[in-house]
N, C-alpha and C. Protein backbone atom coordinates (compact mmCIF):
# COMPACT_ATOMS: atom_id res chain seq x y z
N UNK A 1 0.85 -1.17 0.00
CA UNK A 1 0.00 0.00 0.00
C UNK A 1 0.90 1.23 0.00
N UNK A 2 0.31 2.14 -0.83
CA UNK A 2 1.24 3.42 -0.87
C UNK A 2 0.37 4.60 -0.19
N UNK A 3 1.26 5.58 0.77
CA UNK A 3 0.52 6.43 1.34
C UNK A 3 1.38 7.81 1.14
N UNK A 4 0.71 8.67 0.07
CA UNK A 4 1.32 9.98 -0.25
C UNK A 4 1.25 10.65 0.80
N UNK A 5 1.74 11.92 1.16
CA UNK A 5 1.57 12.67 1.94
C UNK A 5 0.86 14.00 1.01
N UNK A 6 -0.23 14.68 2.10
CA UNK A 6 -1.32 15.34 1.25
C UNK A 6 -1.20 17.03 2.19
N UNK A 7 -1.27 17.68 1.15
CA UNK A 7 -1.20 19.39 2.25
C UNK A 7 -2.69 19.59 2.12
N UNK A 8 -2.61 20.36 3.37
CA UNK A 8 -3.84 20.56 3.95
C UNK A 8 -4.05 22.11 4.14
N UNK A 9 -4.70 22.42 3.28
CA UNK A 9 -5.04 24.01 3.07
C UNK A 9 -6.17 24.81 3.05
N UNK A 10 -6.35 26.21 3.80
CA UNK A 10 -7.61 26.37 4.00
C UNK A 10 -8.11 27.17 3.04
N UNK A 11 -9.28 27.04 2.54
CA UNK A 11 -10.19 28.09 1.31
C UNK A 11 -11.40 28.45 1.92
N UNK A 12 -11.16 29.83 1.80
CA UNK A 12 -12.16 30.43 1.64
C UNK A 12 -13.23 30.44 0.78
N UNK A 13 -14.12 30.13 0.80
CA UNK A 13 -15.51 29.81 -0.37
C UNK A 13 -16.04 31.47 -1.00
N UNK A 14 -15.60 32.01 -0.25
CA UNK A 14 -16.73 33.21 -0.13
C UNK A 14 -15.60 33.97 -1.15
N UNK A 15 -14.57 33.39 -0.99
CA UNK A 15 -13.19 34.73 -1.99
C UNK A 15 -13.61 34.93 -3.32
N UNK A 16 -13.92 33.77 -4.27
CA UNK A 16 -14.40 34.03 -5.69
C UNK A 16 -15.53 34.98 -5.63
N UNK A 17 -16.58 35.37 -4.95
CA UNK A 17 -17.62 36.07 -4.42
C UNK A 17 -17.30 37.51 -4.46
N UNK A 18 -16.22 37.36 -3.38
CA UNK A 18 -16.49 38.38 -2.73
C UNK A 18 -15.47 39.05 -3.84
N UNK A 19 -14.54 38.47 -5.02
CA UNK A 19 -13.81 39.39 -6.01
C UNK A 19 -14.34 39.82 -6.65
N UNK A 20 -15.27 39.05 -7.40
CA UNK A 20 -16.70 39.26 -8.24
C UNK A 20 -17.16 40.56 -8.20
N UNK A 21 -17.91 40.66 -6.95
CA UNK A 21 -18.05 41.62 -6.70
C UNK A 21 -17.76 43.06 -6.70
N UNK A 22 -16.40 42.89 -5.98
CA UNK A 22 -15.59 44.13 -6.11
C UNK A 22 -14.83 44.45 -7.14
N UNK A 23 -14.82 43.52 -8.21
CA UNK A 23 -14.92 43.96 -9.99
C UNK A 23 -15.52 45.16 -10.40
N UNK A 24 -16.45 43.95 -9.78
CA UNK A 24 -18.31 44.72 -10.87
C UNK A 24 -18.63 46.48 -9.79
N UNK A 25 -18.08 46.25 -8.50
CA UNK A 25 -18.33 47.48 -7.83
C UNK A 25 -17.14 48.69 -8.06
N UNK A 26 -16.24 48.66 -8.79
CA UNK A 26 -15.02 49.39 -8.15
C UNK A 26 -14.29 49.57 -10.32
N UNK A 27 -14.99 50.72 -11.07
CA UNK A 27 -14.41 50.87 -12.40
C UNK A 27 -12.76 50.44 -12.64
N UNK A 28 -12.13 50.66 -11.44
CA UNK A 28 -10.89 50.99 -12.07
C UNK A 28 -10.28 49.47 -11.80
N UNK A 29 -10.75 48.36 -10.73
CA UNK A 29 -10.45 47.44 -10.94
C UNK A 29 -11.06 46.55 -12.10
N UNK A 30 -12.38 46.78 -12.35
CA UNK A 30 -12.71 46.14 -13.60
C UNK A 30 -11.90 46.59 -14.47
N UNK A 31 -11.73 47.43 -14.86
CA UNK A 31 -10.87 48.27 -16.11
C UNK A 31 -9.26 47.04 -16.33
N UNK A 32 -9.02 47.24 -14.95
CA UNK A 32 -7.36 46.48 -14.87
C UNK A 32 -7.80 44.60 -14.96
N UNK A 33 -8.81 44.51 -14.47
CA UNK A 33 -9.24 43.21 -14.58
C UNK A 33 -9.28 42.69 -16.74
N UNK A 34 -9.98 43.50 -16.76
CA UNK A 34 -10.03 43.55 -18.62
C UNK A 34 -8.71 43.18 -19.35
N UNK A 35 -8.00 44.75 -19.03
CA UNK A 35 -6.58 44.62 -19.26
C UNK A 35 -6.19 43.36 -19.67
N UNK A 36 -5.65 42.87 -18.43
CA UNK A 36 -4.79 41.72 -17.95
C UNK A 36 -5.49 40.51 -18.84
N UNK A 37 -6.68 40.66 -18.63
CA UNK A 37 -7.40 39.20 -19.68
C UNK A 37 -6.96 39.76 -20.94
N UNK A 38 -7.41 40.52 -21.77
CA UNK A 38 -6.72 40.81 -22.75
C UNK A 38 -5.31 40.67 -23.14
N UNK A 39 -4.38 41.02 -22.13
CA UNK A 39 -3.15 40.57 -22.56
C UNK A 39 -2.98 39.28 -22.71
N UNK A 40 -3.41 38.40 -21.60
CA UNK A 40 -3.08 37.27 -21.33
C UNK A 40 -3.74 36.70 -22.32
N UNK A 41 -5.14 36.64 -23.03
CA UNK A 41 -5.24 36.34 -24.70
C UNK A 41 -4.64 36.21 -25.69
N UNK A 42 -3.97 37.45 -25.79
CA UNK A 42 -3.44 37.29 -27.08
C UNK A 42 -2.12 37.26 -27.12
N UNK A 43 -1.41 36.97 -25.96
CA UNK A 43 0.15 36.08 -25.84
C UNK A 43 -0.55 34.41 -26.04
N UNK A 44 -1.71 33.85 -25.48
CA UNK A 44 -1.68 32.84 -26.16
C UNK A 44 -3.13 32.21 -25.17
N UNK A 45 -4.07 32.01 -26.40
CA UNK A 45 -5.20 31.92 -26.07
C UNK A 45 -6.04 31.02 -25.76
N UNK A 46 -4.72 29.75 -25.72
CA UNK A 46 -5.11 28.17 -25.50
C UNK A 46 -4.50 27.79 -24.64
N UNK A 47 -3.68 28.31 -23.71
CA UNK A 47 -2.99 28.18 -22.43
C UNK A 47 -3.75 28.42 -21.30
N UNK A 48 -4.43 27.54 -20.85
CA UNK A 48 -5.62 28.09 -19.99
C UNK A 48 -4.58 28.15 -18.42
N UNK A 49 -3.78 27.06 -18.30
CA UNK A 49 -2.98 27.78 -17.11
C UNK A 49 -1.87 28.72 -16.57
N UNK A 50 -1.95 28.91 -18.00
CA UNK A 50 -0.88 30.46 -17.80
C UNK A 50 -1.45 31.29 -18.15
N UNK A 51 -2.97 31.39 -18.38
CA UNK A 51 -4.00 32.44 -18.47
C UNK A 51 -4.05 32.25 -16.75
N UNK A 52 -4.61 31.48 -16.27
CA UNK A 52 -4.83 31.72 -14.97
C UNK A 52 -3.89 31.98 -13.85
N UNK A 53 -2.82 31.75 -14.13
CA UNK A 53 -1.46 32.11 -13.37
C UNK A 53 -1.17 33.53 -13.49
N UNK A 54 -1.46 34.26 -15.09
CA UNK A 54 -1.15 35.34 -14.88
C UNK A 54 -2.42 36.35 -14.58
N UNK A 55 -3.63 35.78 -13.95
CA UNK A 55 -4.36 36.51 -13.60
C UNK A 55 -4.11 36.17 -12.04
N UNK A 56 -3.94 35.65 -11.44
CA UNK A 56 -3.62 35.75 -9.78
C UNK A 56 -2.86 36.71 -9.17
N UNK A 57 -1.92 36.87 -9.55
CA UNK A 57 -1.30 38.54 -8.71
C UNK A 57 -2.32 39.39 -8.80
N UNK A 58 -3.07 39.62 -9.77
CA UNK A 58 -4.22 40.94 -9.50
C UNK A 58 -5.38 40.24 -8.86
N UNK A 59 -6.37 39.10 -8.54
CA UNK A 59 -6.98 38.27 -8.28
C UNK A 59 -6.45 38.72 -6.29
N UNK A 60 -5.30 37.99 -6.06
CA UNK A 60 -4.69 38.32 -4.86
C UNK A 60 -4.57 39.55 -4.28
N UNK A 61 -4.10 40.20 -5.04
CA UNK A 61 -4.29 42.06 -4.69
C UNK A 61 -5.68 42.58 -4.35
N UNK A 62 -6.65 42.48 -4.91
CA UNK A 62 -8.24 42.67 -4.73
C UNK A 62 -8.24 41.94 -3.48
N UNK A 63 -8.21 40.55 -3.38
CA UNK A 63 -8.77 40.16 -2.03
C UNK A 63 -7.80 40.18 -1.10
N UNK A 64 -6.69 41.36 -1.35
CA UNK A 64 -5.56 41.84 0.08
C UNK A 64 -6.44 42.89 0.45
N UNK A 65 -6.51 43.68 -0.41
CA UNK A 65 -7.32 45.24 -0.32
C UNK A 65 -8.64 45.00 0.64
N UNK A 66 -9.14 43.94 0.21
CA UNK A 66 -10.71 43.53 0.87
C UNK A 66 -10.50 42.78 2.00
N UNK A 67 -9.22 42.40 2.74
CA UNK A 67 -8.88 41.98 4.04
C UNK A 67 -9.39 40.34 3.71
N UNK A 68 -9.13 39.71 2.83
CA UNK A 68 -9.66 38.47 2.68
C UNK A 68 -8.49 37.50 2.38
């Protein structure tokens, strides 16, 4: 029998929510939210995890700002 060792990490449920939100509430982060998808498109538009890698530093920044 093989027994990996597994990390144990906590998530917040409410974080995708609560970014959402403060998108759709706050122009200038939607604005930079756009941006960044846009760039990250058209460097390459079938890379879905380096689309999503390079949307997390701003993703993370929003929910620093929002104490989350």
């Amino acid at each position: 029998m093989r027994l990996d060792p597994i990390e144990i990490v906590e998530y917040d449920v409410r974080r995708p929510a609560l970014f959402e939100e403060q998108r759709r509430r706050d122009p200038a982060d939607r604005a930079e939210c756009a941006r960044i998808k846009r760039e990250l498109a058209a460097a390459d538009d079938e890379d879905r995890p380096a689309y999503r890698a390079g949307k997390a530093p701003f993703i993370t920044g929003v929910l620093t700002k929002l104490g989350v």
